[in-house]
Structures are given as C-alpha cells and as structure tokens.
PDB file of N, CA and C in Angstrom:
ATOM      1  N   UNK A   1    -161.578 142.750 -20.869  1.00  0.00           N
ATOM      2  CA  UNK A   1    -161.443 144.167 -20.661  1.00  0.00           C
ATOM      3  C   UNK A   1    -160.260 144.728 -21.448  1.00  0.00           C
ATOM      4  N   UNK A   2    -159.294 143.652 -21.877  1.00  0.00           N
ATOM      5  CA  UNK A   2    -158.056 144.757 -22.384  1.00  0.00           C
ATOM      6  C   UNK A   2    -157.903 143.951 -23.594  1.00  0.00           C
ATOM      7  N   UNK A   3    -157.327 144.130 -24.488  1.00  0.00           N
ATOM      8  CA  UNK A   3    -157.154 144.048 -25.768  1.00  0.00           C
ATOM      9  C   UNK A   3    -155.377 143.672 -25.597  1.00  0.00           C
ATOM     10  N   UNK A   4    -154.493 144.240 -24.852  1.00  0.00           N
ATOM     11  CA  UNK A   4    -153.209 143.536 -25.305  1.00  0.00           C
ATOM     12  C   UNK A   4    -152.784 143.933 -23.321  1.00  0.00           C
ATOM     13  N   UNK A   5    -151.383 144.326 -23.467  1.00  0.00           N
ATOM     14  CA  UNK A   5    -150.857 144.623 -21.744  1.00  0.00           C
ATOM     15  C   UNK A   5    -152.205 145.747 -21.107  1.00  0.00           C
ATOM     16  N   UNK A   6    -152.228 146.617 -21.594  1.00  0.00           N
ATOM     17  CA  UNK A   6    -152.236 147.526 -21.241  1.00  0.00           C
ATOM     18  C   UNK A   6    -153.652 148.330 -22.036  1.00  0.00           C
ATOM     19  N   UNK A   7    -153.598 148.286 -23.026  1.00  0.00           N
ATOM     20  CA  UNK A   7    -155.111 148.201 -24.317  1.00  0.00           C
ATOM     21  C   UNK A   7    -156.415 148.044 -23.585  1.00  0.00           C
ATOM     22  N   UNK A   8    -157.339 149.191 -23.408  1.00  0.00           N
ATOM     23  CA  UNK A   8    -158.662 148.795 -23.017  1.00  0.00           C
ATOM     24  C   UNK A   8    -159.416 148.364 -24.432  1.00  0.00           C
ATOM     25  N   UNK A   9    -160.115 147.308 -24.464  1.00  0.00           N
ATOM     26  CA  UNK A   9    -160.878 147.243 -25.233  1.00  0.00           C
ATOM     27  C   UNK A   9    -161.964 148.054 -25.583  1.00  0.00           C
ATOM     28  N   UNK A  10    -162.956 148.344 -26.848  1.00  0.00           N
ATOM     29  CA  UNK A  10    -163.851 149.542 -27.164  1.00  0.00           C
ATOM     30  C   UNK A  10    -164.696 148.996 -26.536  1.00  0.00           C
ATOM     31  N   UNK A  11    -165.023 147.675 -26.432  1.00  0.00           N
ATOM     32  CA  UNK A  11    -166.408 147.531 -25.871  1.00  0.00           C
ATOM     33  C   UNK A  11    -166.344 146.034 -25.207  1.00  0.00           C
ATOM     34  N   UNK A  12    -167.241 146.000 -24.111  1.00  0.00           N
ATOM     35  CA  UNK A  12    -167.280 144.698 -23.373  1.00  0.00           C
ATOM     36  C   UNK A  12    -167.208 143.746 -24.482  1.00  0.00           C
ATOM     37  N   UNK A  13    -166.892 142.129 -23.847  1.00  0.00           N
ATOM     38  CA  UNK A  13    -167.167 141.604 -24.590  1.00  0.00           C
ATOM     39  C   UNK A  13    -168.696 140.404 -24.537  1.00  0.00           C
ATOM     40  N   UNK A  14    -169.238 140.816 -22.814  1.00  0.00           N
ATOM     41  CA  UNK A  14    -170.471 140.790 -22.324  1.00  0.00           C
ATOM     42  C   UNK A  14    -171.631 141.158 -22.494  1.00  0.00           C
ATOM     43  N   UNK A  15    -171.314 142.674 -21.995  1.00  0.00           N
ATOM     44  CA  UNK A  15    -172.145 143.526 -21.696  1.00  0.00           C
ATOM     45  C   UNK A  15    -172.486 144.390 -23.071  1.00  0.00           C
ATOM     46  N   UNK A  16    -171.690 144.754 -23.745  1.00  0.00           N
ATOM     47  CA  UNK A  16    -171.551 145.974 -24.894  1.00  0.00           C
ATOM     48  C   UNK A  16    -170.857 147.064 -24.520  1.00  0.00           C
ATOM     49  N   UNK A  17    -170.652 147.045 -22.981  1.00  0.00           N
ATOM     50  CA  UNK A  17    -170.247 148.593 -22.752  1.00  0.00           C
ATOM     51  C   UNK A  17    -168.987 149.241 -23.280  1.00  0.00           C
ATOM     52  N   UNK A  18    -169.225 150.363 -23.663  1.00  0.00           N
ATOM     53  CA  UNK A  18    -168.374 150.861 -24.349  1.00  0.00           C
ATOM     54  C   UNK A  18    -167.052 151.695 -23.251  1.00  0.00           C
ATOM     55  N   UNK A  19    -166.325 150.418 -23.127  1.00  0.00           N
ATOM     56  CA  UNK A  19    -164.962 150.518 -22.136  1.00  0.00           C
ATOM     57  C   UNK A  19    -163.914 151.667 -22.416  1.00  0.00           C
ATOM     58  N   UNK A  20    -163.942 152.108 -24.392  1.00  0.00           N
ATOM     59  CA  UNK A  20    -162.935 153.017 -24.341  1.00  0.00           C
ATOM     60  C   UNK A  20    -163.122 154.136 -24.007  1.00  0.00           C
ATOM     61  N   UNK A  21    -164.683 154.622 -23.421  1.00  0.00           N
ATOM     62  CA  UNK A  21    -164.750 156.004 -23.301  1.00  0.00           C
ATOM     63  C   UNK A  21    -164.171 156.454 -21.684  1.00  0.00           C
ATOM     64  N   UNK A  22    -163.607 155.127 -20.681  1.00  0.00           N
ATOM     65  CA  UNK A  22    -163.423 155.742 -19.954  1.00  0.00           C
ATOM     66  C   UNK A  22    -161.833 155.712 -19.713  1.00  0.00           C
ATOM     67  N   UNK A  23    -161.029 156.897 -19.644  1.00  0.00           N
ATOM     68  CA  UNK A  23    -160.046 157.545 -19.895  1.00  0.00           C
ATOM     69  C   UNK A  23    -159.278 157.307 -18.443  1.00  0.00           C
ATOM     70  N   UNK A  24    -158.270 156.414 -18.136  1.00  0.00           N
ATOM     71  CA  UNK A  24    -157.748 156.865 -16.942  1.00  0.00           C
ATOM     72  C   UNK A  24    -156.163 157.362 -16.816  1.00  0.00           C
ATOM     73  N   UNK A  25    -155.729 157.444 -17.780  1.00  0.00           N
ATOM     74  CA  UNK A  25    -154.223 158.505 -18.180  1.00  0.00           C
ATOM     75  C   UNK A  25    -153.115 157.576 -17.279  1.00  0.00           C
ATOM     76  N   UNK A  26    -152.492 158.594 -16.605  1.00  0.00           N
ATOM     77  CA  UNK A  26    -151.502 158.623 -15.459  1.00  0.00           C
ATOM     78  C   UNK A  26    -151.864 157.755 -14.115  1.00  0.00           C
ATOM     79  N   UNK A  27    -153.187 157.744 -14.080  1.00  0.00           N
ATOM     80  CA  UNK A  27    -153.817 156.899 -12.543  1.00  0.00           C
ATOM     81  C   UNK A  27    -152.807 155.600 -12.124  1.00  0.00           C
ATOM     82  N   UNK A  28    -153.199 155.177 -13.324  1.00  0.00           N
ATOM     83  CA  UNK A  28    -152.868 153.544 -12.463  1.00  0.00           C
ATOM     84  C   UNK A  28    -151.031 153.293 -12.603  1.00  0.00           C
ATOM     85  N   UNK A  29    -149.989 154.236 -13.178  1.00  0.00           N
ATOM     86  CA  UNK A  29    -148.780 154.326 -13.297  1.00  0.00           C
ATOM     87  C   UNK A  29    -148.607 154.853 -11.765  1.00  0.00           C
ATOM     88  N   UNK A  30    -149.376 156.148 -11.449  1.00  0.00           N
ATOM     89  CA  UNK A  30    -149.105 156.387  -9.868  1.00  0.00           C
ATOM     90  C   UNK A  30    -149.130 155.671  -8.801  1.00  0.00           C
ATOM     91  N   UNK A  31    -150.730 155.137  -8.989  1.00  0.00           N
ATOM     92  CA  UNK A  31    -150.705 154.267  -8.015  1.00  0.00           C
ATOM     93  C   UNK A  31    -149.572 152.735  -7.633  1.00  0.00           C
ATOM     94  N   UNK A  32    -149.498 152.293  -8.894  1.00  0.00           N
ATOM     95  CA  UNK A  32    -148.297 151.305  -9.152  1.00  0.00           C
ATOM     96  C   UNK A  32    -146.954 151.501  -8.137  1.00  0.00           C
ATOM     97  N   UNK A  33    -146.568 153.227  -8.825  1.00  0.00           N
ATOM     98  CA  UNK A  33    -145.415 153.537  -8.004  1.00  0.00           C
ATOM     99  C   UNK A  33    -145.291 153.570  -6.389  1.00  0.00           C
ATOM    100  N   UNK A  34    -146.532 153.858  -6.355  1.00  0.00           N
ATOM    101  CA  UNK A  34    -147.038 154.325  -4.698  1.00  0.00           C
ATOM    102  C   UNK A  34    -146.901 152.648  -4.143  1.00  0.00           C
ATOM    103  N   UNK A  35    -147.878 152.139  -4.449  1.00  0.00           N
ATOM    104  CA  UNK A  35    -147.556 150.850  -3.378  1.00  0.00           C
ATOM    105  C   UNK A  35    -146.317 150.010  -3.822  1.00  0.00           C
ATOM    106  N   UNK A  36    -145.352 150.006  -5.104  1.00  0.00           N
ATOM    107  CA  UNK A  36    -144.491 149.454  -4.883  1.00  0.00           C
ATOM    108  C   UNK A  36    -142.781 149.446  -4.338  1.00  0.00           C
ATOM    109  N   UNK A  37    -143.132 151.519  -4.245  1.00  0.00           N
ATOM    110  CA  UNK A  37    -142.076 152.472  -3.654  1.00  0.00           C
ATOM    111  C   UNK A  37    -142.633 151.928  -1.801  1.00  0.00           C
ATOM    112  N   UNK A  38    -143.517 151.878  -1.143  1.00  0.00           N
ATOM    113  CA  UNK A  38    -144.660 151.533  -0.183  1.00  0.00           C
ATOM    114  C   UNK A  38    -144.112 150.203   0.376  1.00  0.00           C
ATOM    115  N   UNK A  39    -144.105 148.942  -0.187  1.00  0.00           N
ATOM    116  CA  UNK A  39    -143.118 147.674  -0.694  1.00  0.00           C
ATOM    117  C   UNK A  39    -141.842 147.606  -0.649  1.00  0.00           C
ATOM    118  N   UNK A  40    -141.081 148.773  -1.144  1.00  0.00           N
ATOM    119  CA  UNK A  40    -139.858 148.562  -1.608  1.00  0.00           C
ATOM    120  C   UNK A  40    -138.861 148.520   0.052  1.00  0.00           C
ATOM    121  N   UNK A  41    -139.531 149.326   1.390  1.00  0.00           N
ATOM    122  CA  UNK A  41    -138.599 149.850   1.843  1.00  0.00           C
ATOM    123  C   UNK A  41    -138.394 148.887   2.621  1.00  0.00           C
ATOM    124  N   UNK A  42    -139.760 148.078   3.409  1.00  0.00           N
ATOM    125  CA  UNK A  42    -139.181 146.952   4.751  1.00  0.00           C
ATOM    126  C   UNK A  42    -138.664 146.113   3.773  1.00  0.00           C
ATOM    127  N   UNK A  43    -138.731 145.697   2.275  1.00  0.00           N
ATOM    128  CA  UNK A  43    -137.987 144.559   1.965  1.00  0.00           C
ATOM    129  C   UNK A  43    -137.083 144.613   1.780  1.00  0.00           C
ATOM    130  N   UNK A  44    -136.303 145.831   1.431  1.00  0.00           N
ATOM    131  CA  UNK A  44    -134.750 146.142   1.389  1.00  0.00           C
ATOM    132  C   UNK A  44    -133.884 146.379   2.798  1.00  0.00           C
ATOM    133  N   UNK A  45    -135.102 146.470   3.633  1.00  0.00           N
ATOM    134  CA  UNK A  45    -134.607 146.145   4.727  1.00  0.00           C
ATOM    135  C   UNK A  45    -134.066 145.024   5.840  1.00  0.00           C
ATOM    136  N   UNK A  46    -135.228 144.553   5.691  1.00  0.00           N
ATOM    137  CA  UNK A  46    -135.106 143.046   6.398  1.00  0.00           C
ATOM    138  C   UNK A  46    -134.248 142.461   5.067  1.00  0.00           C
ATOM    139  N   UNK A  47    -134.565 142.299   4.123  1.00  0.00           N
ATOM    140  CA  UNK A  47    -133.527 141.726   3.086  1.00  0.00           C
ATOM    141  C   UNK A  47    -131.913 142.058   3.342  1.00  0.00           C
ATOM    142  N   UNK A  48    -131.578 143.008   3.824  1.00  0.00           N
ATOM    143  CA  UNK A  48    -129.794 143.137   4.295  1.00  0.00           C
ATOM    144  C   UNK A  48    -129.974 142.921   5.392  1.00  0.00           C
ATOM    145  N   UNK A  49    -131.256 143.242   6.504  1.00  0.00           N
ATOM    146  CA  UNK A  49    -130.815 142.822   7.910  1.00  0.00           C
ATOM    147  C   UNK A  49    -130.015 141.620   8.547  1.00  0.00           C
ATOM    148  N   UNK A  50    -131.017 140.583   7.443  1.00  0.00           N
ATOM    149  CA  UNK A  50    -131.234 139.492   8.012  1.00  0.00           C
ATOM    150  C   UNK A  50    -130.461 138.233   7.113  1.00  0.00           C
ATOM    151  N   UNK A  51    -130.097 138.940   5.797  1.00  0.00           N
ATOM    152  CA  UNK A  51    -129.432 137.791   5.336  1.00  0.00           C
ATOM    153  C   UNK A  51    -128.278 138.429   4.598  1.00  0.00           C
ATOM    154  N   UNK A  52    -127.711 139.861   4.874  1.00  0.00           N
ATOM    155  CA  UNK A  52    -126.815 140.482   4.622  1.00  0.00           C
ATOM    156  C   UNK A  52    -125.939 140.012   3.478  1.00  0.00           C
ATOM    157  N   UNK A  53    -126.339 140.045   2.608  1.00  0.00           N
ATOM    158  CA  UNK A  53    -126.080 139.736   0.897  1.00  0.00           C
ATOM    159  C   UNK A  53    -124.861 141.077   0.735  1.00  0.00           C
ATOM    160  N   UNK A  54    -124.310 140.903  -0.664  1.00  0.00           N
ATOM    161  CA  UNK A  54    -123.659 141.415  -1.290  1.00  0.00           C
ATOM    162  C   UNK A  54    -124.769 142.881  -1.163  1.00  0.00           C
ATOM    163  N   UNK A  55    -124.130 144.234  -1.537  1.00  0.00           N
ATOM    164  CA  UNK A  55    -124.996 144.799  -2.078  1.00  0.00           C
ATOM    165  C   UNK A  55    -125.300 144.509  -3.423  1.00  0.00           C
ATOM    166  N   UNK A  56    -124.515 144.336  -4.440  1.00  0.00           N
ATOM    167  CA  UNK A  56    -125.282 144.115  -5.996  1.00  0.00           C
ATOM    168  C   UNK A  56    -125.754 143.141  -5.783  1.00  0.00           C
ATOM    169  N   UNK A  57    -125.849 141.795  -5.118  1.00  0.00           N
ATOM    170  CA  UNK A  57    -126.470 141.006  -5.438  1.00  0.00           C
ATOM    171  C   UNK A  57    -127.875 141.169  -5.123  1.00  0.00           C
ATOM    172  N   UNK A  58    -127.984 141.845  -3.674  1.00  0.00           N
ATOM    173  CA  UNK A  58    -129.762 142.317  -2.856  1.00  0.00           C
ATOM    174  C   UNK A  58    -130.004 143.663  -4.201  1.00  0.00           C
ATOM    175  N   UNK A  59    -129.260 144.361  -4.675  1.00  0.00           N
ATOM    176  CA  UNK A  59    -129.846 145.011  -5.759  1.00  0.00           C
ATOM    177  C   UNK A  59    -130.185 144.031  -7.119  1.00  0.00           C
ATOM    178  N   UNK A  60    -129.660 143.047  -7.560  1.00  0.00           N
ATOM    179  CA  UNK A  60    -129.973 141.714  -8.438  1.00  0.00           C
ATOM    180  C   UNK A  60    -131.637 141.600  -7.742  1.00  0.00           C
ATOM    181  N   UNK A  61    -131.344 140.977  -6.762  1.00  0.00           N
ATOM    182  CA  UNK A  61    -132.803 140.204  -6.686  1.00  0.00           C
ATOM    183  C   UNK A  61    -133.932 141.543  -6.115  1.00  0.00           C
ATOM    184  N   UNK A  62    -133.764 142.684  -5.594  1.00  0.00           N
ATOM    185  CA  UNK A  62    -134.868 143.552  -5.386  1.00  0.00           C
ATOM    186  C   UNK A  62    -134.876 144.492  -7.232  1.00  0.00           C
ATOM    187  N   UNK A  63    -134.108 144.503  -7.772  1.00  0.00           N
ATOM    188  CA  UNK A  63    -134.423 144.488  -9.255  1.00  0.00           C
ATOM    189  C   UNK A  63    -135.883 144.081  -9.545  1.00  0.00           C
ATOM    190  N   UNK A  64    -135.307 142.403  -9.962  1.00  0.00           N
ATOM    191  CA  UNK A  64    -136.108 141.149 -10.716  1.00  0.00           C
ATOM    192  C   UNK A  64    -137.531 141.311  -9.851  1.00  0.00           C
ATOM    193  N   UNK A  65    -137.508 141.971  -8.208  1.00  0.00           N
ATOM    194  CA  UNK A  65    -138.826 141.543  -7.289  1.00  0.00           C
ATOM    195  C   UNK A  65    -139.700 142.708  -7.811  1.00  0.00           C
ATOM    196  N   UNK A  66    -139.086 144.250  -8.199  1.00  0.00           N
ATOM    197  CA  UNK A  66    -139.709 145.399  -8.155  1.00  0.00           C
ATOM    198  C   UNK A  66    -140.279 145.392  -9.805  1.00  0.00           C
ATOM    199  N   UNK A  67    -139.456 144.901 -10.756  1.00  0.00           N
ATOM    200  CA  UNK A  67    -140.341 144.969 -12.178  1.00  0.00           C
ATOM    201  C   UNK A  67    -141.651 143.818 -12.057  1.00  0.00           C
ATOM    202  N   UNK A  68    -140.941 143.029 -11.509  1.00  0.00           N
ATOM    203  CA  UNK A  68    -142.374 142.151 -11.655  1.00  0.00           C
ATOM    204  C   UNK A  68    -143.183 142.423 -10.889  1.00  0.00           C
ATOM    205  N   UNK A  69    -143.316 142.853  -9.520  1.00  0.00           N
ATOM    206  CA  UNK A  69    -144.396 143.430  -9.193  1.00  0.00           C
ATOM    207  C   UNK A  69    -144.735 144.501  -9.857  1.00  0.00           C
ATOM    208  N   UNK A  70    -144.059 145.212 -10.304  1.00  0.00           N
ATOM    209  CA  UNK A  70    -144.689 146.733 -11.135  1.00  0.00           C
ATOM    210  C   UNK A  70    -145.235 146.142 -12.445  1.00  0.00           C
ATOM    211  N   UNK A  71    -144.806 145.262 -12.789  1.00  0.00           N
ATOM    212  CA  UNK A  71    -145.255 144.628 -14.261  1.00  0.00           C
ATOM    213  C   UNK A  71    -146.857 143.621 -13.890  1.00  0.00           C
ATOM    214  N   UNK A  72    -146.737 143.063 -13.110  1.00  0.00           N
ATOM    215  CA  UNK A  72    -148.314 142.341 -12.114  1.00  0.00           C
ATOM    216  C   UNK A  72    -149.442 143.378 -11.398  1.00  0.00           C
ATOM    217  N   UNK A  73    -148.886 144.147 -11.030  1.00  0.00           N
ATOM    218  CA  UNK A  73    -149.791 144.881 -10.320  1.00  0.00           C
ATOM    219  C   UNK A  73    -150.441 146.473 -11.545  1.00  0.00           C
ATOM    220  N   UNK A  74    -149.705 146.594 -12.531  1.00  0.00           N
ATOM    221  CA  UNK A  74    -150.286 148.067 -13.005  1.00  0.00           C
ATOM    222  C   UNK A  74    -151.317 147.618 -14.205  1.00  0.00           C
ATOM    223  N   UNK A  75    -151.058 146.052 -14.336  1.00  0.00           N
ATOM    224  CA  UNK A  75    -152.624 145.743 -15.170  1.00  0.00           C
ATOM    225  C   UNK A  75    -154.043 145.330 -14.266  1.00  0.00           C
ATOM    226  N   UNK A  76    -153.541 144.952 -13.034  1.00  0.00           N
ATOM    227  CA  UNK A  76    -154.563 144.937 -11.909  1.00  0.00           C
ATOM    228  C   UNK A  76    -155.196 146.406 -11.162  1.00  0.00           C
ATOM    229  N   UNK A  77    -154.265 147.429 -11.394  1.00  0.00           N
ATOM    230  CA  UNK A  77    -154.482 148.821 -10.824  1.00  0.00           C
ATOM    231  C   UNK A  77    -155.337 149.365 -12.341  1.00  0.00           C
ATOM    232  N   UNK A  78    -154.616 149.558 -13.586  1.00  0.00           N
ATOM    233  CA  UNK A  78    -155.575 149.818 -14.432  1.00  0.00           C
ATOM    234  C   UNK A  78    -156.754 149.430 -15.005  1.00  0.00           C
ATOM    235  N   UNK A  79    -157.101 147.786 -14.506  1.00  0.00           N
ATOM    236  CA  UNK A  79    -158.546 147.525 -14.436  1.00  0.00           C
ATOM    237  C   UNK A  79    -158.877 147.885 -13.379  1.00  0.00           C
ATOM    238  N   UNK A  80    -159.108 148.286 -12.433  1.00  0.00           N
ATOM    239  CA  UNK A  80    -159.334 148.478 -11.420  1.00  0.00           C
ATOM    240  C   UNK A  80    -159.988 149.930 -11.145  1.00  0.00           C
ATOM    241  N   UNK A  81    -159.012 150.697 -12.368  1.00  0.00           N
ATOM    242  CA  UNK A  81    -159.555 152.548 -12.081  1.00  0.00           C
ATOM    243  C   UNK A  81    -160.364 152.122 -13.626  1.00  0.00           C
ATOM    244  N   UNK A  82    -160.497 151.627 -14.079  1.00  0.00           N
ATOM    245  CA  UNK A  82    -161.290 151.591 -15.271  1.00  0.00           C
ATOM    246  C   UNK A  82    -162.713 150.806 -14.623  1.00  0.00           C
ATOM    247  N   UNK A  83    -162.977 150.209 -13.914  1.00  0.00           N
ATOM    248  CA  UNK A  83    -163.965 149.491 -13.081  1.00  0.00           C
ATOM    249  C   UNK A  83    -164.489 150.971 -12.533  1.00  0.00           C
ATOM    250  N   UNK A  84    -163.553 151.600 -11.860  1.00  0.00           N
ATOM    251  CA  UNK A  84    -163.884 152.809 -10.532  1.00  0.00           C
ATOM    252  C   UNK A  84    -164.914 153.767 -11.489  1.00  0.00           C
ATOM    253  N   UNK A  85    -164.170 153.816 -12.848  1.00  0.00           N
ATOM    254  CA  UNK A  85    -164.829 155.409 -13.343  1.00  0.00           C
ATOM    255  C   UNK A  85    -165.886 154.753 -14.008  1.00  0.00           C
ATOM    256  N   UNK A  86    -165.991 153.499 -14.407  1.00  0.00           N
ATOM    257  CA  UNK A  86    -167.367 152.633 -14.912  1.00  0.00           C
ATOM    258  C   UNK A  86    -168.805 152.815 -13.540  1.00  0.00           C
ATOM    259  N   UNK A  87    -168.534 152.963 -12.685  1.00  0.00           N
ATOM    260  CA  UNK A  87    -169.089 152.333 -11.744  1.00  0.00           C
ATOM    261  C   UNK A  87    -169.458 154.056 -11.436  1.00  0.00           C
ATOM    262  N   UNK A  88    -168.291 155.208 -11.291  1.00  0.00           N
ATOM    263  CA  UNK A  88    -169.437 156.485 -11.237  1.00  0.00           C
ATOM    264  C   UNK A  88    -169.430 157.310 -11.917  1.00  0.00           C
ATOM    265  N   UNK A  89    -169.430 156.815 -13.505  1.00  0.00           N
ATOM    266  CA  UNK A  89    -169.777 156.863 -14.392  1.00  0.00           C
ATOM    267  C   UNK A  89    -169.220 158.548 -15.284  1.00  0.00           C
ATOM    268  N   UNK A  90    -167.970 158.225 -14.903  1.00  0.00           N
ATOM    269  CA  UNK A  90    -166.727 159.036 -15.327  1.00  0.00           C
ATOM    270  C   UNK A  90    -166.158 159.191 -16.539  1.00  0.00           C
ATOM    271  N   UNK A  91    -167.268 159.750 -17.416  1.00  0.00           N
ATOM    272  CA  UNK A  91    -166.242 159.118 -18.703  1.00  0.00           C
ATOM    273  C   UNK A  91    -165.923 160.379 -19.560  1.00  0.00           C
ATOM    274  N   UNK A  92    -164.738 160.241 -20.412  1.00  0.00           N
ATOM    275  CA  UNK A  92    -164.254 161.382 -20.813  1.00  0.00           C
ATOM    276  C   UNK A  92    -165.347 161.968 -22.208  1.00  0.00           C
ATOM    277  N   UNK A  93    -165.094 163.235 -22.026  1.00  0.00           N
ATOM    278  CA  UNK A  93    -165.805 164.416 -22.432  1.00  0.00           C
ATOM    279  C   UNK A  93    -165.465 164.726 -23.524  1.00  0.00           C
ATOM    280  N   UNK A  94    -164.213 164.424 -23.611  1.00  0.00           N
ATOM    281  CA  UNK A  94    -163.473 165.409 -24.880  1.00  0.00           C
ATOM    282  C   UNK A  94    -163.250 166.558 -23.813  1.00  0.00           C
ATOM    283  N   UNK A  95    -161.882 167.501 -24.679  1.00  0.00           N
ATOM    284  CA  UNK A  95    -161.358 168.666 -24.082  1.00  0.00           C
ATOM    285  C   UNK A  95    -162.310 170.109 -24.394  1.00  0.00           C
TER     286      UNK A  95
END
C-alpha cells in the first residue's frame, strides 16, 4: 500500500487498484494526535505517581514513548483511512 513512510502507492500491487486517487490529507495526523494526546495523560500520571522520577527524566522517557507511538501508529491510522475511503468509495474529485 505505501511506497516509502508515509507514500501511498498509485496502484495495488494485487489488485490494480488505483490507491492514489484516494486523498486523505490531515485525517490520519488528527487522529494520531487524538489517541496519543488520549494516551498521554494516565501515563504521565501513574508514571510520577508511582515511581516519582525526576521531572526531566519522566519527560526523557514520555518523550522517547510519545514519538514512537506517534511514529507506529500514524502509518497504521493512514492505512487505515485509506482502506475507509476505498471501501465507500471516496475518492477525490479534483477541486
């Protein structure tokens, strides 16, 4: 489905379908933010509750936890809305 991180490919490499016509912009950056802002709060929580770290250091490791989930999850969210608009058959128009 993708051609590099982030790159939809023009066309299956199955099917034929032509993957670049469907357009999903901003979608899957939102959603990303949403569940990992969603994520972010009981773990910064229980993370000082319970093992009461330095603050820079619980900012060190909720850093390293929040890119990589944002870096894992927004190629799983953008196949995912590229599946959605395949499936009801959403594809861009031109302006």
């Amino acid at each position: 489905m993708f051609t590099g991180y982030l790159a939809v490919s023009h066309r299956c490499a199955i099917c034929q379908e032509p993957l670049s016509d469907y357009k999903t912009a901003d979608l899957p950056a939102l959603f990303t933010i949403l569940v990992v802002g969603i994520l972010l709060v009981p773990v910064l929580w229980v993370g000082f509750a319970v093992f009461r770290p330095d603050p820079l250091v619980l900012f060190g490791y909720i850093g390293v936890f929040m890119v990589t989930l944002t870096l894992v999850m927004l190629r799983l969210v953008k196949g995912a809305n590229v599946g959605y608009f395949w499936a009801i058959d959403e594809k861009d128009r031109g302006a």
